[in-house]
C-alpha atoms as a PDB file:
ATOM      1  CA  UNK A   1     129.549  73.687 105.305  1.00  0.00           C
ATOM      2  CA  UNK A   2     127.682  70.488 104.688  1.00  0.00           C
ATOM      3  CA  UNK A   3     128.072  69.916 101.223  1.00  0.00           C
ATOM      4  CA  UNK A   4     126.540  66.130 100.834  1.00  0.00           C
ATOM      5  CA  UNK A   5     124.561  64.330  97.940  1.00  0.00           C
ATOM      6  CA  UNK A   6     120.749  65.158  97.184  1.00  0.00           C
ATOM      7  CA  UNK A   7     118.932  62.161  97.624  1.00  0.00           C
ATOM      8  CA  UNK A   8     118.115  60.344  94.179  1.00  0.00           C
ATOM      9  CA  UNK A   9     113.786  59.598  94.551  1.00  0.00           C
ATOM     10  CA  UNK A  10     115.375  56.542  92.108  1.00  0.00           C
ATOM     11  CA  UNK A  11     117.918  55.581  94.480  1.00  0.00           C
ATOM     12  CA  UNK A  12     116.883  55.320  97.794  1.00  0.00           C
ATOM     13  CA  UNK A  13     119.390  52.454  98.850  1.00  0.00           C
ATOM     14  CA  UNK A  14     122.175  54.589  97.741  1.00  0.00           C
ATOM     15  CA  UNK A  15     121.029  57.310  99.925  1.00  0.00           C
ATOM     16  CA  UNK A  16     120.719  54.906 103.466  1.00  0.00           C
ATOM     17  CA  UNK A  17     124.440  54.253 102.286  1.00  0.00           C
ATOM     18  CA  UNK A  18     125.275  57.163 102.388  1.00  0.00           C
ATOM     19  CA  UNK A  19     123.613  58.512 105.344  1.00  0.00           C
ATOM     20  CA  UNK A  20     125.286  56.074 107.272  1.00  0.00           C
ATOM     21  CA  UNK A  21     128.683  56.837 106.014  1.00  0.00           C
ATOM     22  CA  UNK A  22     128.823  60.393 107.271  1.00  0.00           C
ATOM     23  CA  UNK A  23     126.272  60.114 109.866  1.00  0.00           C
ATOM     24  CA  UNK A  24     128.405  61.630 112.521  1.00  0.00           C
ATOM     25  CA  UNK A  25     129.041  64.707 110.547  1.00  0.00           C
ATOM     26  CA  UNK A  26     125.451  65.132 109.566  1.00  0.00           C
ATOM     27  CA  UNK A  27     124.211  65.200 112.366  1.00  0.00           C
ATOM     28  CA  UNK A  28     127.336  67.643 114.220  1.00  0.00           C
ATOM     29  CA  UNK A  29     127.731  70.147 111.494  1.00  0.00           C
ATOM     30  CA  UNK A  30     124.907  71.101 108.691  1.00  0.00           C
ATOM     31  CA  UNK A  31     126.373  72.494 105.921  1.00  0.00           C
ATOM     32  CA  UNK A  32     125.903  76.649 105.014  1.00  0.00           C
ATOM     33  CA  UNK A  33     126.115  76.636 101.121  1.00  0.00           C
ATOM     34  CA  UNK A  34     123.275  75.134  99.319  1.00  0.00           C
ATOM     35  CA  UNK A  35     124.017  72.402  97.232  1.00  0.00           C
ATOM     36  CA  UNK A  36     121.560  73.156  94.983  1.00  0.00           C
ATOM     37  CA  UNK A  37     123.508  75.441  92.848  1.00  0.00           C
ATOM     38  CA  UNK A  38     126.401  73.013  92.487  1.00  0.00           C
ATOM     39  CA  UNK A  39     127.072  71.270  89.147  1.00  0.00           C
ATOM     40  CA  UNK A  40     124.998  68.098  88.813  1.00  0.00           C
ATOM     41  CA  UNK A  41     126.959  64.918  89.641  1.00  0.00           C
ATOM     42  CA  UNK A  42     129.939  66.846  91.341  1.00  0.00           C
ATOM     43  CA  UNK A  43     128.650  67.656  95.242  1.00  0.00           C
ATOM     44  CA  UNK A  44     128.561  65.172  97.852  1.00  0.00           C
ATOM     45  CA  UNK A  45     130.954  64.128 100.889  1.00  0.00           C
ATOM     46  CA  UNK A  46     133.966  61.188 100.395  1.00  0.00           C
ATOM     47  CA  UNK A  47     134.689  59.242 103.653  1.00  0.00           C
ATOM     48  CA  UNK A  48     137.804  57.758 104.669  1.00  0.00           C
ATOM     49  CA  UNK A  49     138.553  55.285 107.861  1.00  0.00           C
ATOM     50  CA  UNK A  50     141.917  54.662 108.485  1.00  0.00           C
ATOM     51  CA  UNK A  51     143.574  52.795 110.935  1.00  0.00           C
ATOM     52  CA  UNK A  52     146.993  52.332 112.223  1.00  0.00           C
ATOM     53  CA  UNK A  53     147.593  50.693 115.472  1.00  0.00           C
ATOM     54  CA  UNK A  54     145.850  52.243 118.387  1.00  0.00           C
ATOM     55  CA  UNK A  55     145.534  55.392 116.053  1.00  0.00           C
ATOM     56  CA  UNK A  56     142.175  55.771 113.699  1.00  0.00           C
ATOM     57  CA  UNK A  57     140.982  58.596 111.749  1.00  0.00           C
ATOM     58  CA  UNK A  58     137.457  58.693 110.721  1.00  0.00           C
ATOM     59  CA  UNK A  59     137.097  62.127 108.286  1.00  0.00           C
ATOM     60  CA  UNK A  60     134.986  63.652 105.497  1.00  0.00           C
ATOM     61  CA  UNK A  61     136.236  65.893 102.616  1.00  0.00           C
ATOM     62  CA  UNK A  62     132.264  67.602 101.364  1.00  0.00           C
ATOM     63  CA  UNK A  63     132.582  68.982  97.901  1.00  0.00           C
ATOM     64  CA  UNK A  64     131.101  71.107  95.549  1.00  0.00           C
ATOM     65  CA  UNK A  65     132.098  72.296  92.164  1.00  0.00           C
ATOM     66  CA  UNK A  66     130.789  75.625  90.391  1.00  0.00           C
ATOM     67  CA  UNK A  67     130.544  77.266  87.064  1.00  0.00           C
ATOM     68  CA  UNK A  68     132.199  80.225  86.370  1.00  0.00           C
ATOM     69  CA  UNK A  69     130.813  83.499  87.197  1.00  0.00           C
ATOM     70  CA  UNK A  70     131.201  84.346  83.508  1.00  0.00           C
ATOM     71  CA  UNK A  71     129.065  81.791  81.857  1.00  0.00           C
ATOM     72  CA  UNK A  72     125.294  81.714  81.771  1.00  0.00           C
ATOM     73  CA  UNK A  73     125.393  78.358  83.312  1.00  0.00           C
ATOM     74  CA  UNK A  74     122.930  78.869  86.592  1.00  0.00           C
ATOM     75  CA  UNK A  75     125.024  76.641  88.497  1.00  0.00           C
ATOM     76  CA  UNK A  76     127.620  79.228  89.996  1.00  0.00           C
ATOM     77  CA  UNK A  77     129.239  79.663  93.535  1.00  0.00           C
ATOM     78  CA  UNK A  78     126.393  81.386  96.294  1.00  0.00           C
ATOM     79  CA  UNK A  79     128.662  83.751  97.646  1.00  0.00           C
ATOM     80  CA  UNK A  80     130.035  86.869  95.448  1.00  0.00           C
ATOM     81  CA  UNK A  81     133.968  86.344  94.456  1.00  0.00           C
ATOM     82  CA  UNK A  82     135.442  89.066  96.683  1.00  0.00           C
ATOM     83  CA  UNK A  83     134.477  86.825  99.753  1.00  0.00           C
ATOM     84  CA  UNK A  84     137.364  84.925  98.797  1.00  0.00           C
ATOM     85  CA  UNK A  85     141.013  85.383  99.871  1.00  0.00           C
ATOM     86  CA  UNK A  86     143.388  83.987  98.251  1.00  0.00           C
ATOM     87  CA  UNK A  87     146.557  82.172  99.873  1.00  0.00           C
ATOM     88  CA  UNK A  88     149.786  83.849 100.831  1.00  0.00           C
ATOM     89  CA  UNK A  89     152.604  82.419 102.325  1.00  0.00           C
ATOM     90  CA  UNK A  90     156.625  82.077 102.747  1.00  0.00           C
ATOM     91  CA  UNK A  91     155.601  78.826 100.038  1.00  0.00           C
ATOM     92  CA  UNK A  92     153.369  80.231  97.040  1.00  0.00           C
ATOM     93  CA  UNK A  93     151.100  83.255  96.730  1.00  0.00           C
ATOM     94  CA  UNK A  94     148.350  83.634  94.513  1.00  0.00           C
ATOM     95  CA  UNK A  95     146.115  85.680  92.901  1.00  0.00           C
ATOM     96  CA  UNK A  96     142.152  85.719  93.271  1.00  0.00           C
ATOM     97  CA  UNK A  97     139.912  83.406  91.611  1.00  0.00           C
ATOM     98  CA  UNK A  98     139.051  84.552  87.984  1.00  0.00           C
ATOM     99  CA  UNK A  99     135.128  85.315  86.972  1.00  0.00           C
ATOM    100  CA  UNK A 100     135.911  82.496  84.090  1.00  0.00           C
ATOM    101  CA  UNK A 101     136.772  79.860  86.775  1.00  0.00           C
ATOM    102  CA  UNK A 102     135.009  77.037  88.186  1.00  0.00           C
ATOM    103  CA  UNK A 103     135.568  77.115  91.556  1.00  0.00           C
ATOM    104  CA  UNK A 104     136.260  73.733  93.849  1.00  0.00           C
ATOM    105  CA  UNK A 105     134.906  74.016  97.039  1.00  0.00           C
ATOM    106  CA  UNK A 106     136.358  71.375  99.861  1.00  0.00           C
ATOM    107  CA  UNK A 107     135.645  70.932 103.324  1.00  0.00           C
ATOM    108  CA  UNK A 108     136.940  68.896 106.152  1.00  0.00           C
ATOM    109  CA  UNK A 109     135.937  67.549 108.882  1.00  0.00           C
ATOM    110  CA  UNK A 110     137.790  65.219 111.423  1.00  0.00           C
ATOM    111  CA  UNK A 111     134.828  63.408 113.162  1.00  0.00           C
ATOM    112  CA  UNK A 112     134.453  62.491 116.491  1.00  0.00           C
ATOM    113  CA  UNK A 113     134.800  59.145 116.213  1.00  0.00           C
ATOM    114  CA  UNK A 114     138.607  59.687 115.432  1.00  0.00           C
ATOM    115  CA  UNK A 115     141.265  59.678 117.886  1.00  0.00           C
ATOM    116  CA  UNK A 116     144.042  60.825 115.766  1.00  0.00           C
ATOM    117  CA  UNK A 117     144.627  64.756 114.182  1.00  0.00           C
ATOM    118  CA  UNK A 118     143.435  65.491 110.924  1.00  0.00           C
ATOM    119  CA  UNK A 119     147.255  66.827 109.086  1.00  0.00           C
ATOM    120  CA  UNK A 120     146.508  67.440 105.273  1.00  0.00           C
ATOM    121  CA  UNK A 121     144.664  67.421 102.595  1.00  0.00           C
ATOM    122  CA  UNK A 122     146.153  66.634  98.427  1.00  0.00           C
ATOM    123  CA  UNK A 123     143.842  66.958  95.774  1.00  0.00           C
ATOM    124  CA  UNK A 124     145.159  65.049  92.638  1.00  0.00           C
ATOM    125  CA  UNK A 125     145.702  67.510  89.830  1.00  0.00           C
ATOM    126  CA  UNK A 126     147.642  66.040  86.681  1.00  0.00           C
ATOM    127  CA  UNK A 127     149.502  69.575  86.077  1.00  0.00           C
ATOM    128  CA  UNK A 128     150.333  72.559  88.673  1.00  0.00           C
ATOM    129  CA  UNK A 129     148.793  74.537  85.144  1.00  0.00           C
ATOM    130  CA  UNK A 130     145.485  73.613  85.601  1.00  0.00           C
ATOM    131  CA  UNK A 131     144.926  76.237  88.792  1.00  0.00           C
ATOM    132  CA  UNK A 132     144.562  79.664  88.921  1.00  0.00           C
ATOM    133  CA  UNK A 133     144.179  79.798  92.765  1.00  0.00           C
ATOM    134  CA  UNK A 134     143.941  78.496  96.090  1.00  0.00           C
ATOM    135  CA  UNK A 135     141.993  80.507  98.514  1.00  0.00           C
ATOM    136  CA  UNK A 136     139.561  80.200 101.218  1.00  0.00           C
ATOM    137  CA  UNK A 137     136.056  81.987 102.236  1.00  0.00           C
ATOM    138  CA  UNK A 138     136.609  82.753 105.977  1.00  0.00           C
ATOM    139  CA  UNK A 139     133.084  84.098 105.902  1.00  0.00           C
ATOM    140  CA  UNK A 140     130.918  80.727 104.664  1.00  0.00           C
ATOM    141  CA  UNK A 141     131.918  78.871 107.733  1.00  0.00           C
ATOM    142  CA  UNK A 142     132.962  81.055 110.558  1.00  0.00           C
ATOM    143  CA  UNK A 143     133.839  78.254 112.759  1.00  0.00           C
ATOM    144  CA  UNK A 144     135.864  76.343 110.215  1.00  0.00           C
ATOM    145  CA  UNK A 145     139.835  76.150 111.338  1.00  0.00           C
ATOM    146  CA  UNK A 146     141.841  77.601 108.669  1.00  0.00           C
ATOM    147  CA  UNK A 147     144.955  76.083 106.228  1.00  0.00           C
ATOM    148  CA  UNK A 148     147.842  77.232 107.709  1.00  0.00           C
ATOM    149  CA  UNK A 149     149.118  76.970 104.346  1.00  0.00           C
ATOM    150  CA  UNK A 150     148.509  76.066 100.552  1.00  0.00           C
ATOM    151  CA  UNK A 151     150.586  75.276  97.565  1.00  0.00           C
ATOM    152  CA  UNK A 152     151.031  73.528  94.061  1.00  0.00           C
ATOM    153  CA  UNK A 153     153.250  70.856  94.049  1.00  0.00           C
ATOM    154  CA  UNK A 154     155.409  70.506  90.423  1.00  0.00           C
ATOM    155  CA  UNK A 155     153.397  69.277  87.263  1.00  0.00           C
ATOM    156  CA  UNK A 156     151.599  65.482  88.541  1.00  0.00           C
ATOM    157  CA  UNK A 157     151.896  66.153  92.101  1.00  0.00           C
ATOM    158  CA  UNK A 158     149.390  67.182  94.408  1.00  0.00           C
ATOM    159  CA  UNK A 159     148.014  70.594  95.610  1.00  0.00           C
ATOM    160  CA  UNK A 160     148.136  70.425  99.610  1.00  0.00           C
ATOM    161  CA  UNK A 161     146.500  72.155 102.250  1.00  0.00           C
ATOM    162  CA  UNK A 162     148.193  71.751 105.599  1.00  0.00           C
ATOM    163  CA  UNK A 163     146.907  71.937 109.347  1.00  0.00           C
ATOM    164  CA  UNK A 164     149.984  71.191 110.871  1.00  0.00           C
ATOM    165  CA  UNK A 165     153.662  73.033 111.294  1.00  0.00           C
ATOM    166  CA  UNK A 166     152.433  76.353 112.645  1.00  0.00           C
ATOM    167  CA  UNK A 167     148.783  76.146 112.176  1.00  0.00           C
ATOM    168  CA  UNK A 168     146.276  74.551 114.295  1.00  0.00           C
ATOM    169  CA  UNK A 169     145.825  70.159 112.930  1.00  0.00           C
ATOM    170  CA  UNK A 170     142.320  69.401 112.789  1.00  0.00           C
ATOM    171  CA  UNK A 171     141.147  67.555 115.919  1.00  0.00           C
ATOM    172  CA  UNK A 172     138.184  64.931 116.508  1.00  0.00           C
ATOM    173  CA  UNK A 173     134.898  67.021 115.654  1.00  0.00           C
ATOM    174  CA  UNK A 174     136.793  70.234 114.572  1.00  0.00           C
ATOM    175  CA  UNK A 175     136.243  70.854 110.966  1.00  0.00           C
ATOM    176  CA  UNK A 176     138.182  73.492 108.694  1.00  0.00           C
ATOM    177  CA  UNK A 177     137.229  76.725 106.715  1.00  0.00           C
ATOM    178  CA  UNK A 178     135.301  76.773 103.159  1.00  0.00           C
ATOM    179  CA  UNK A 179     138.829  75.625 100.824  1.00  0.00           C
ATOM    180  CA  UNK A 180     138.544  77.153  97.056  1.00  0.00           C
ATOM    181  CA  UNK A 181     140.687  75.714  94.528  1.00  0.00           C
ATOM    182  CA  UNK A 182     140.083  77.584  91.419  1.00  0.00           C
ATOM    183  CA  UNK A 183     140.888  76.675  87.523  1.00  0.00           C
ATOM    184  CA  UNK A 184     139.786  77.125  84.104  1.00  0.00           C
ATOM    185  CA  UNK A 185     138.553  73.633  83.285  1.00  0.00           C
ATOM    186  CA  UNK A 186     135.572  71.788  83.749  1.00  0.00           C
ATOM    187  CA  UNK A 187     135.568  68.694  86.379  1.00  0.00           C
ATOM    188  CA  UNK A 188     136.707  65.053  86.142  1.00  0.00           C
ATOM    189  CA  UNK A 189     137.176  62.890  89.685  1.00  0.00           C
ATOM    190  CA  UNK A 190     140.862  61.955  90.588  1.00  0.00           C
ATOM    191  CA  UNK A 191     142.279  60.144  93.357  1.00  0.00           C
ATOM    192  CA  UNK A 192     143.116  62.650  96.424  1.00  0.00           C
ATOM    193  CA  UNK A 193     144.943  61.715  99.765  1.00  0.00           C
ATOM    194  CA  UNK A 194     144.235  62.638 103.179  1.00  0.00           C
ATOM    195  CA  UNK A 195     147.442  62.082 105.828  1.00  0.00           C
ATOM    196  CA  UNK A 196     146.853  62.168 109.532  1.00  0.00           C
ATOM    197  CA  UNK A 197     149.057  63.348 112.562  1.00  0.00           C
ATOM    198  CA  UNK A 198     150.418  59.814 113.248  1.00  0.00           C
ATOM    199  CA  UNK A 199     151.288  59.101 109.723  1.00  0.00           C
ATOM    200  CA  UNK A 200     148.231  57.591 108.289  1.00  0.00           C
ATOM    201  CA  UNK A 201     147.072  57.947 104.649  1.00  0.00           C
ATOM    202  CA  UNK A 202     144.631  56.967 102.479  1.00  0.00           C
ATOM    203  CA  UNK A 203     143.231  57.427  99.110  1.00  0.00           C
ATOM    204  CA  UNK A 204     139.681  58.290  97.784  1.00  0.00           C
ATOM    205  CA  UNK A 205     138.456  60.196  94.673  1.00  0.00           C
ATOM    206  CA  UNK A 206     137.307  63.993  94.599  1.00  0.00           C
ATOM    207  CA  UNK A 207     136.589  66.515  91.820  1.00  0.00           C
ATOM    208  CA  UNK A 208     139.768  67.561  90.189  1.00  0.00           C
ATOM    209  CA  UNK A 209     140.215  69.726  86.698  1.00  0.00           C
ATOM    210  CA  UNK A 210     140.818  68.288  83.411  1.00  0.00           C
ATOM    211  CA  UNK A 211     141.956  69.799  80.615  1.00  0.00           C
ATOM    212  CA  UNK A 212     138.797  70.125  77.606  1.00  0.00           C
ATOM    213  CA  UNK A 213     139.171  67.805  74.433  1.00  0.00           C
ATOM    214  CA  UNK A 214     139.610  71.335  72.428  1.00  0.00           C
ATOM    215  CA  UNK A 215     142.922  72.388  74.476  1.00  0.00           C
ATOM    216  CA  UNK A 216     144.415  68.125  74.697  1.00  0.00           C
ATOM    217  CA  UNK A 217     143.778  68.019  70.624  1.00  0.00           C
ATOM    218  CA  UNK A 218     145.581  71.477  70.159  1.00  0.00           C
ATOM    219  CA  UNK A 219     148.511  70.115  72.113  1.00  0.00           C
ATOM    220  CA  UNK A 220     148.712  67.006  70.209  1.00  0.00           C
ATOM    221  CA  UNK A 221     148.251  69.304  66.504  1.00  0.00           C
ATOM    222  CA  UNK A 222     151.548  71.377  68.096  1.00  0.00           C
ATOM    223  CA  UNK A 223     153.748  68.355  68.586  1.00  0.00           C
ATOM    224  CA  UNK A 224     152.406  66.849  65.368  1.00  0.00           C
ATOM    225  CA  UNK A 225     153.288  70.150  63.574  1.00  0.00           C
ATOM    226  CA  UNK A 226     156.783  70.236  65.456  1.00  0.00           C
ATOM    227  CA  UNK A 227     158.215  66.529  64.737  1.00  0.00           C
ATOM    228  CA  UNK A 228     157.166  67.278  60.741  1.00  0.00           C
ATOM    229  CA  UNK A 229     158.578  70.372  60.558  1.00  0.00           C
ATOM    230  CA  UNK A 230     161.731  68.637  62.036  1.00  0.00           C
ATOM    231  CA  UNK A 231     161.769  65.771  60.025  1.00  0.00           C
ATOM    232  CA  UNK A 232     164.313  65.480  56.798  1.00  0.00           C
ATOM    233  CA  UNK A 233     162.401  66.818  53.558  1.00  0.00           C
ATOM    234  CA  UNK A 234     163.959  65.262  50.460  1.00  0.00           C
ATOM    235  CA  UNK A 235     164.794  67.006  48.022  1.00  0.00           C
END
């Protein structure tokens, strides 16, 4: 899947910049789900270049956010829920994708530029709360490579999705499957991590859930509520 920015007509500078950022994976991979149903301001492709050594890893994570199947909002995933499967493993298991989720979509691709193993993925989540479900559509990208697993780390951690241990790393110009992170809660961008086979890392932003102003001001009523009902009333 090729999930990159539309062009602006206003912008056209920003668009040569980023053609030439993911250039390589333009031109080796176009992407199967249109972009045009994505929310506004929350598809497009983050780069990272990272280099260690003799080692250098030149991948793109393509994203695309979508409104729940539930709401009238037009902008809603192409493909019909049940093409998704969630993940299951010896780690975490979970569920399928809700109607009254957005859905995250994520792709990766290692280009072929790199010489290092693409190893993991973590999308920065502030609380393992916020999602309902990892899972993957095997069927948007055929000749994606798959997670061999997926998990929530505890509450300000990560979510990961790793290519190594017994599943197949992501090599130069492999790319993975169509990756679904699913929640409740509208998007915000956050900073994410990418690691490679060597040991590399780096650090870029991609769409992430946050919680609404409704649910942040109810919490924040509760613990009001709770230190006055525990503070001493005089008599």
């Amino acid at each position: 899947m090729r999930l990159y920015c539309c062009a602006s007509l206003l912008a056209p500078c920003a668009m040569l910049l980023l053609a030439a950022q993911v250039q390589a994976d333009f031109v080796d991979h176009p992407h199967p789900l249109p972009t045009s149903s994505a929310l506004p301001g929350f598809h497009g492709s983050t780069h990272w270049a990272l280099s260690g050594g003799i080692r250098h890893l030149d991948a793109n994570v393509d994203y695309a956010v979508f409104t729940p199947f539930a709401s009238a909002d037009p902008h809603q995933y192409p493909r019909d829920l049940a093409n998704l499967v969630p993940y299951s493993s010896f780690v975490q298991t979970f569920g399928p994708p809700k109607p009254t989720d957005y859905l995250y979509a994520y792709e990766i691709y290692n280009n072929t530029n790199s010489n290092d193993n693409f190893l993991f993925l973590s999308v920065g989540i502030d609380s393992d709360q916020l999602i309902n479900s990892l899972a993957r559509d095997l069927g948007a990208d055929p000749g994606g490579i798959d997670a061999a697993l997926a998990f929530l780390g505890s509450d300000g951690a990560k979510y990961f999705m790793f290519f190594g241990g017994q599943g197949h790393e992501l090599a130069p110009g492999e790319h993975s499957v169509v990756l679904i992170m699913s929640s409740p809660y509208a998007p915000t961008f956050r900073s994410s991590y990418i690691f490679s086979a060597s040991g590399m890392t780096g650090e870029a932003f991609l769409p992430s859930p946050i919680p609404t102003p409704t649910a942040a001001i109810a919490g924040l009523v509760g613990l009001l509520s709770l230190a006055a009902w525990k503070l001493p009333r005089r008599q």
